[in-house]
Protein backbone atom coordinates (compact mmCIF):
# COMPACT_ATOMS: atom_id res chain seq x y z
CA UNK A 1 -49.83 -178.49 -115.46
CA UNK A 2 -47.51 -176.72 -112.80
CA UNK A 3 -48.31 -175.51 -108.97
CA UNK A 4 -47.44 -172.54 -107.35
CA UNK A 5 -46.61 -172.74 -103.65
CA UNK A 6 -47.57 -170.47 -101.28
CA UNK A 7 -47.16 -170.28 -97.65
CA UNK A 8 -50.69 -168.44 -95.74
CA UNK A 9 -51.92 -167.59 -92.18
CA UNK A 10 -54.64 -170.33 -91.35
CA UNK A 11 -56.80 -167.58 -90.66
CA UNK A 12 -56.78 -166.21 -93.83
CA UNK A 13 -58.35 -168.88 -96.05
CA UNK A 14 -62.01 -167.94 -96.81
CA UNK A 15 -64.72 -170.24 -96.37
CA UNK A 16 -64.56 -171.55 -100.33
CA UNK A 17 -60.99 -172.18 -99.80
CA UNK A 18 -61.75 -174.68 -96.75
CA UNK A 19 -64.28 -176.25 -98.94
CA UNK A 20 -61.80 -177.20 -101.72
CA UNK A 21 -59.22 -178.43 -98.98
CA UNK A 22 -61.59 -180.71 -97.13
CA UNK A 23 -62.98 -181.73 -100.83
CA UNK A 24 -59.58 -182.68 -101.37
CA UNK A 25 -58.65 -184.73 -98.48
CA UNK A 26 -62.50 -186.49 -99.18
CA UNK A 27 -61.15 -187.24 -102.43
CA UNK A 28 -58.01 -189.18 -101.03
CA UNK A 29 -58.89 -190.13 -97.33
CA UNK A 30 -61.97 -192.28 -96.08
CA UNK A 31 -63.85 -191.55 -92.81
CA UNK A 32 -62.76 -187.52 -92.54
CA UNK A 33 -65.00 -185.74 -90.45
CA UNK A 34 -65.73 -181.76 -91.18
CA UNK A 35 -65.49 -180.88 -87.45
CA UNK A 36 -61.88 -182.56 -86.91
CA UNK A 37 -61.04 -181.52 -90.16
CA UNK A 38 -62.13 -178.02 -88.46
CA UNK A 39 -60.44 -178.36 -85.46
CA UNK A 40 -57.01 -179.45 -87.20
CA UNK A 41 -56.56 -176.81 -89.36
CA UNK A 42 -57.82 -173.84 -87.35
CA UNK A 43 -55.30 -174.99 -84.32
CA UNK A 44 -52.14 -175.01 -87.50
CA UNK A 45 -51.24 -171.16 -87.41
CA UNK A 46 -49.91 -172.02 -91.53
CA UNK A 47 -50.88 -173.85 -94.58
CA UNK A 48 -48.68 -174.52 -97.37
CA UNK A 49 -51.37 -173.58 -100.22
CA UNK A 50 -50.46 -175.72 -103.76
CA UNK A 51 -53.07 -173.88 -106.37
CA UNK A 52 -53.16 -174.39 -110.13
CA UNK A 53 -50.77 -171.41 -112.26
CA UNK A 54 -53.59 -170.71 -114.38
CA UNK A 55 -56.66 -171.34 -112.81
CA UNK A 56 -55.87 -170.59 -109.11
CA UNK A 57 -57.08 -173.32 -108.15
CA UNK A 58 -55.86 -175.32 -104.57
CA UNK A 59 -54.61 -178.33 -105.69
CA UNK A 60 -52.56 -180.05 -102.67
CA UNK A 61 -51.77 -178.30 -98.88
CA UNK A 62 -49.70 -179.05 -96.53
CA UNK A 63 -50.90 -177.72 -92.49
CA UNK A 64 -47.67 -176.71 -90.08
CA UNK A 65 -47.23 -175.80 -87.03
CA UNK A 66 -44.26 -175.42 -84.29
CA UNK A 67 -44.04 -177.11 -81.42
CA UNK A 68 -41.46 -176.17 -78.51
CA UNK A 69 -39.88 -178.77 -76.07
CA UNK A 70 -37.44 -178.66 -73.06
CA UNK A 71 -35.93 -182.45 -73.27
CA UNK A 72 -33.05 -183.69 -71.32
CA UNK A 73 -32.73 -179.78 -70.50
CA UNK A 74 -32.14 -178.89 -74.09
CA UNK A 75 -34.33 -176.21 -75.92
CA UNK A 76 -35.87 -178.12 -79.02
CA UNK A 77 -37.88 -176.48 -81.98
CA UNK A 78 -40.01 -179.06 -84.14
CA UNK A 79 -42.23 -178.43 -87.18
CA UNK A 80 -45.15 -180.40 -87.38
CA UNK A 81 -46.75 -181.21 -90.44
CA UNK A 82 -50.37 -181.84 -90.44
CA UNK A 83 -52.69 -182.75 -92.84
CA UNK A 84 -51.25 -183.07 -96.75
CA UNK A 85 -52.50 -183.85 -99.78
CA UNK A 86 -51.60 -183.34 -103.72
CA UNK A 87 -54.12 -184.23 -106.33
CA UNK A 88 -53.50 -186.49 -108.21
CA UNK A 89 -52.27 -185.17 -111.58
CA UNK A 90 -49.79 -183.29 -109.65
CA UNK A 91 -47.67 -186.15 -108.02
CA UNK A 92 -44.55 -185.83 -109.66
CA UNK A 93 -44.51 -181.92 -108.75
CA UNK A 94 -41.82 -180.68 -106.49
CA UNK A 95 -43.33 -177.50 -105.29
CA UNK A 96 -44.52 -178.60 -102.46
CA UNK A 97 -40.88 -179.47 -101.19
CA UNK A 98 -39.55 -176.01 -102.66
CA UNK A 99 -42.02 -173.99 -100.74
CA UNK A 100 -41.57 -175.95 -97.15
CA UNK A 101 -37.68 -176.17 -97.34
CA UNK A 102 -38.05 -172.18 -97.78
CA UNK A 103 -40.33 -171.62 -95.00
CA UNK A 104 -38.46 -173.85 -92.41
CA UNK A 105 -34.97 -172.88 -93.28
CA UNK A 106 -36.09 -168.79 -92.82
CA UNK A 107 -36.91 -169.85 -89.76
CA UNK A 108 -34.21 -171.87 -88.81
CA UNK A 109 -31.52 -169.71 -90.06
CA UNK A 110 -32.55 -167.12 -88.28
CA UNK A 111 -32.45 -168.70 -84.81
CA UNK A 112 -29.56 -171.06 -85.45
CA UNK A 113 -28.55 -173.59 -82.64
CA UNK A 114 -27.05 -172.98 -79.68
CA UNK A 115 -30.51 -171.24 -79.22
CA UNK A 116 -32.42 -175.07 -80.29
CA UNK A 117 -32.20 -178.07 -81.31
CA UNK A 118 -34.63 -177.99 -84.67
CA UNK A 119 -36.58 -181.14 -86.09
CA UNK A 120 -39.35 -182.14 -88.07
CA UNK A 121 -42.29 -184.00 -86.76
CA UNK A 122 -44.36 -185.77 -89.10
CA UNK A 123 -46.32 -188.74 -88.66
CA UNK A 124 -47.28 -191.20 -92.10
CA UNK A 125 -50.02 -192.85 -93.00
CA UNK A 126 -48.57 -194.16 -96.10
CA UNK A 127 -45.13 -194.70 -97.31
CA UNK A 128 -45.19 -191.68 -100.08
CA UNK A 129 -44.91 -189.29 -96.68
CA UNK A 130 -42.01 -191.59 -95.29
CA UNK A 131 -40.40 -191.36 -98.19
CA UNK A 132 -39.63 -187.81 -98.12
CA UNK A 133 -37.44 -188.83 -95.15
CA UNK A 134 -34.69 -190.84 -97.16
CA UNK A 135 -35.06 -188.68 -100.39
CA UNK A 136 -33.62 -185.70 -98.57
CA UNK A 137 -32.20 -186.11 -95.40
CA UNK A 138 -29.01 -188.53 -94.25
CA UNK A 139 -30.52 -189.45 -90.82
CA UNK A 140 -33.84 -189.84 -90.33
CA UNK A 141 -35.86 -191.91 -87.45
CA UNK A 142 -37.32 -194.52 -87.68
CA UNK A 143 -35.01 -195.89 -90.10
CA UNK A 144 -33.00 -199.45 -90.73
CA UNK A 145 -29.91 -197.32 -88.47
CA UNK A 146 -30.73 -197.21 -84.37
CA UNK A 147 -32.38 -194.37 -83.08
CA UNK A 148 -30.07 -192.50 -80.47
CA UNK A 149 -31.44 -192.16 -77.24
CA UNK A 150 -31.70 -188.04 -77.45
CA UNK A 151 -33.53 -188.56 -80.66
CA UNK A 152 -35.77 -191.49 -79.26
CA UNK A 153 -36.50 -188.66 -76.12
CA UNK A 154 -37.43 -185.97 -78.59
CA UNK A 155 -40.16 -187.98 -80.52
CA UNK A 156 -41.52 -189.67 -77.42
CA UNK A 157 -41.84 -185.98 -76.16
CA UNK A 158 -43.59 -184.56 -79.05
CA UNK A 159 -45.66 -187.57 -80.12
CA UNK A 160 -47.07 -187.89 -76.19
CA UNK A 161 -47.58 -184.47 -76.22
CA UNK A 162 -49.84 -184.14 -79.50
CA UNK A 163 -51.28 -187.72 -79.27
CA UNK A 164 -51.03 -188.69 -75.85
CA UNK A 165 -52.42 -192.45 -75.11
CA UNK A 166 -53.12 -192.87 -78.66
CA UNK A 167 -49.41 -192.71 -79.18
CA UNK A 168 -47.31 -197.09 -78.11
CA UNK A 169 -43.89 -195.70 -77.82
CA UNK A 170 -43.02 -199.21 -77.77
CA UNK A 171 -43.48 -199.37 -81.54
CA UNK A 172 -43.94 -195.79 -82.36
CA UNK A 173 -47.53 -196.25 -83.79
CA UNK A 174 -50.48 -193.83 -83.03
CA UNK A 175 -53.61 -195.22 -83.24
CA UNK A 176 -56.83 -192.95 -82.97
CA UNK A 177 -59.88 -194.12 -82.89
CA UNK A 178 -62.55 -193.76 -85.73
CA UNK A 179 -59.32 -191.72 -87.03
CA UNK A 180 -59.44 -191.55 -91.61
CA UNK A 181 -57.26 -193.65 -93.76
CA UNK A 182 -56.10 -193.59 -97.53
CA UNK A 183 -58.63 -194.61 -99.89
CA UNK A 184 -57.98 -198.11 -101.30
CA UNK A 185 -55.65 -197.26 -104.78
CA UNK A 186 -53.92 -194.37 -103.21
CA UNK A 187 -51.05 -195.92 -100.95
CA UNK A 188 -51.07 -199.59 -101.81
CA UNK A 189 -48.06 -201.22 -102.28
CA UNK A 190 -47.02 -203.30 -105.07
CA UNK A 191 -45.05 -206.21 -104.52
CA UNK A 192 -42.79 -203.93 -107.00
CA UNK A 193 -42.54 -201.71 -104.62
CA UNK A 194 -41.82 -203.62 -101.62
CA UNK A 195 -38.33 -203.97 -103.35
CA UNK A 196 -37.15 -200.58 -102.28
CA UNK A 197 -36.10 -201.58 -99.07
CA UNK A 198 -37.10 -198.12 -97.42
CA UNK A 199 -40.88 -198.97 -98.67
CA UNK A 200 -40.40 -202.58 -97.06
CA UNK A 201 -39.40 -201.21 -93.71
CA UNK A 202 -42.09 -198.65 -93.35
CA UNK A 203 -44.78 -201.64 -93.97
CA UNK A 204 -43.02 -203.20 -91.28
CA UNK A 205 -42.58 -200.88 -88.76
CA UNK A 206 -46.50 -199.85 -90.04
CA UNK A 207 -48.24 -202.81 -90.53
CA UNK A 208 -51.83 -201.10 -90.01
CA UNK A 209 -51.29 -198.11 -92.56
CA UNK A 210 -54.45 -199.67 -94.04
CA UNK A 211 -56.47 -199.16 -91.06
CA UNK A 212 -54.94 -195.76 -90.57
CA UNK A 213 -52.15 -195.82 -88.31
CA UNK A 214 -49.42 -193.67 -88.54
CA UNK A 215 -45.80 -194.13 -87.73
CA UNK A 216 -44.02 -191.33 -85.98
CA UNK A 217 -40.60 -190.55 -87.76
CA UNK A 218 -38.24 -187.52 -86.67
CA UNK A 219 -35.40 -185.81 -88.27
CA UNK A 220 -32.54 -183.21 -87.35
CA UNK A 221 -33.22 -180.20 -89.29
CA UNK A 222 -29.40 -179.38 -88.60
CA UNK A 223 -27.67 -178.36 -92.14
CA UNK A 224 -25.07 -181.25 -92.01
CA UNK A 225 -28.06 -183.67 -91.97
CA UNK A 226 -29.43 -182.40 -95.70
CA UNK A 227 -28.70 -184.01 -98.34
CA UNK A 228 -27.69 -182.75 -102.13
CA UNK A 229 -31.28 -182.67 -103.39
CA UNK A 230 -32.38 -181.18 -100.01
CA UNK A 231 -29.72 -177.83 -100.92
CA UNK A 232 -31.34 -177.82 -104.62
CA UNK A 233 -34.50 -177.27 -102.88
CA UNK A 234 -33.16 -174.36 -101.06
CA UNK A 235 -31.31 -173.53 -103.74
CA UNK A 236 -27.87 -173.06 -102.17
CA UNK A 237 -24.99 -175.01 -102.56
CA UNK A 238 -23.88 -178.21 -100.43
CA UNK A 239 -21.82 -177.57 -97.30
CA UNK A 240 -18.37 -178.77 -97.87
């Protein structure tokens, strides 16, 4: 079975489509309420839409939106990713990757620094989203290396901004009340797992995933910063 991405307005998903997205995130997520499910995606201006080649069906989605910042008197861009899912049968898909790394890079590339500073904003409730981090990108925050203080500015910035007091930059954990978490089975982590040492540290920089806390991470967007597998994606060929 194979996904095609798509990237669509918010506002043009008809009422059938928001009823398979929500059905999905039901499927994966306990305690998600239809009117902040609502009021999420109508205030993301995209979706990444993940359907089924032959039956056109929505399989996964991804929400986005951009956020812009004035920190330390520098202009700073960030994408923030919302709400994602894939079903399932479709985990070891990469389509969801292709179609983002398209999206963002238009963007970027066609308002290339000095004009901003660009990141991506995401914040994980489980360590399958923080993995994307390591997978295709050589700095990334929170991570084993220290965060510099610019960077530690910029996330404090957006997370305060989108989260306010729900958001301890102390430890760089939001916590929002009656907030939905990952369905027992989805995210657990083996003691397999814990091996990978970038699994290990998200559990303990996360230590309430379970209970649905999410960690704020941060990465430079900046075309040094991507990895090999990040340039497959785009399908263009490693600087250097």
């Amino acid at each position: 079975m194979s996904l095609a991405g798509a990237v669509v307005k918010t506002a043009s998903l008809s009422p059938n489509e928001i009823d398979q997205l929500y059905a999905l995130m039901q499927r994966y997520f306990s305690g998600v309420q239809h009117d902040a499910f609502l009021r999420d995606l109508t205030e993301k201006p995209w979706v990444i839409t993940l359907r089924n080649t032959e039956t056109g069906l929505l399989q996964g989605f991804s929400t986005l939106c951009l956020m812009d910042e004035v920190v330390q008197g520098i202009r700073v861009r960030a994408f923030f990713s919302g709400d994602t899912i894939i079903d399932r049968p479709y985990w070891g898909s990469l389509e969801l990757e292709r179609t983002w790394f398209h999206f963002l890079y238009a963007h970027i590339d066609a308002e290339p620094e000095p004009h901003f500073r660009w990141y991506w904003f995401l914040i994980c409730k489980g360590y399958r989203t923080y993995r994307y981090l390591p997978v295709y990108f050589h700095r990334y925050y929170p991570s084993p290396e220290p965060m510099p203080p610019f960077e530690q500015a910029v996330l404090d910035t957006l997370a305060t901004r989108r989260f306010g007091d729900a958001y301890d930059p102390a430890t760089g954990i939001i916590r929002c009340r009656h907030d939905y978490h990952l369905r027992e089975g989805i995210g657990d982590i083996s003691d397999h797992e814990r091996r990978d040492p970038r699994i290990a540290f998200f559990e303990q920089r996360n230590p309430g995933w379970r209970q649905g806390d999410e960690l704020a991470c941060l990465t430079d967007l900046c075309h040094p910063n991507l990895k090999r597998c990040a340039f497959r994606m785009l399908g263009k060929a490693p600087l250097g």
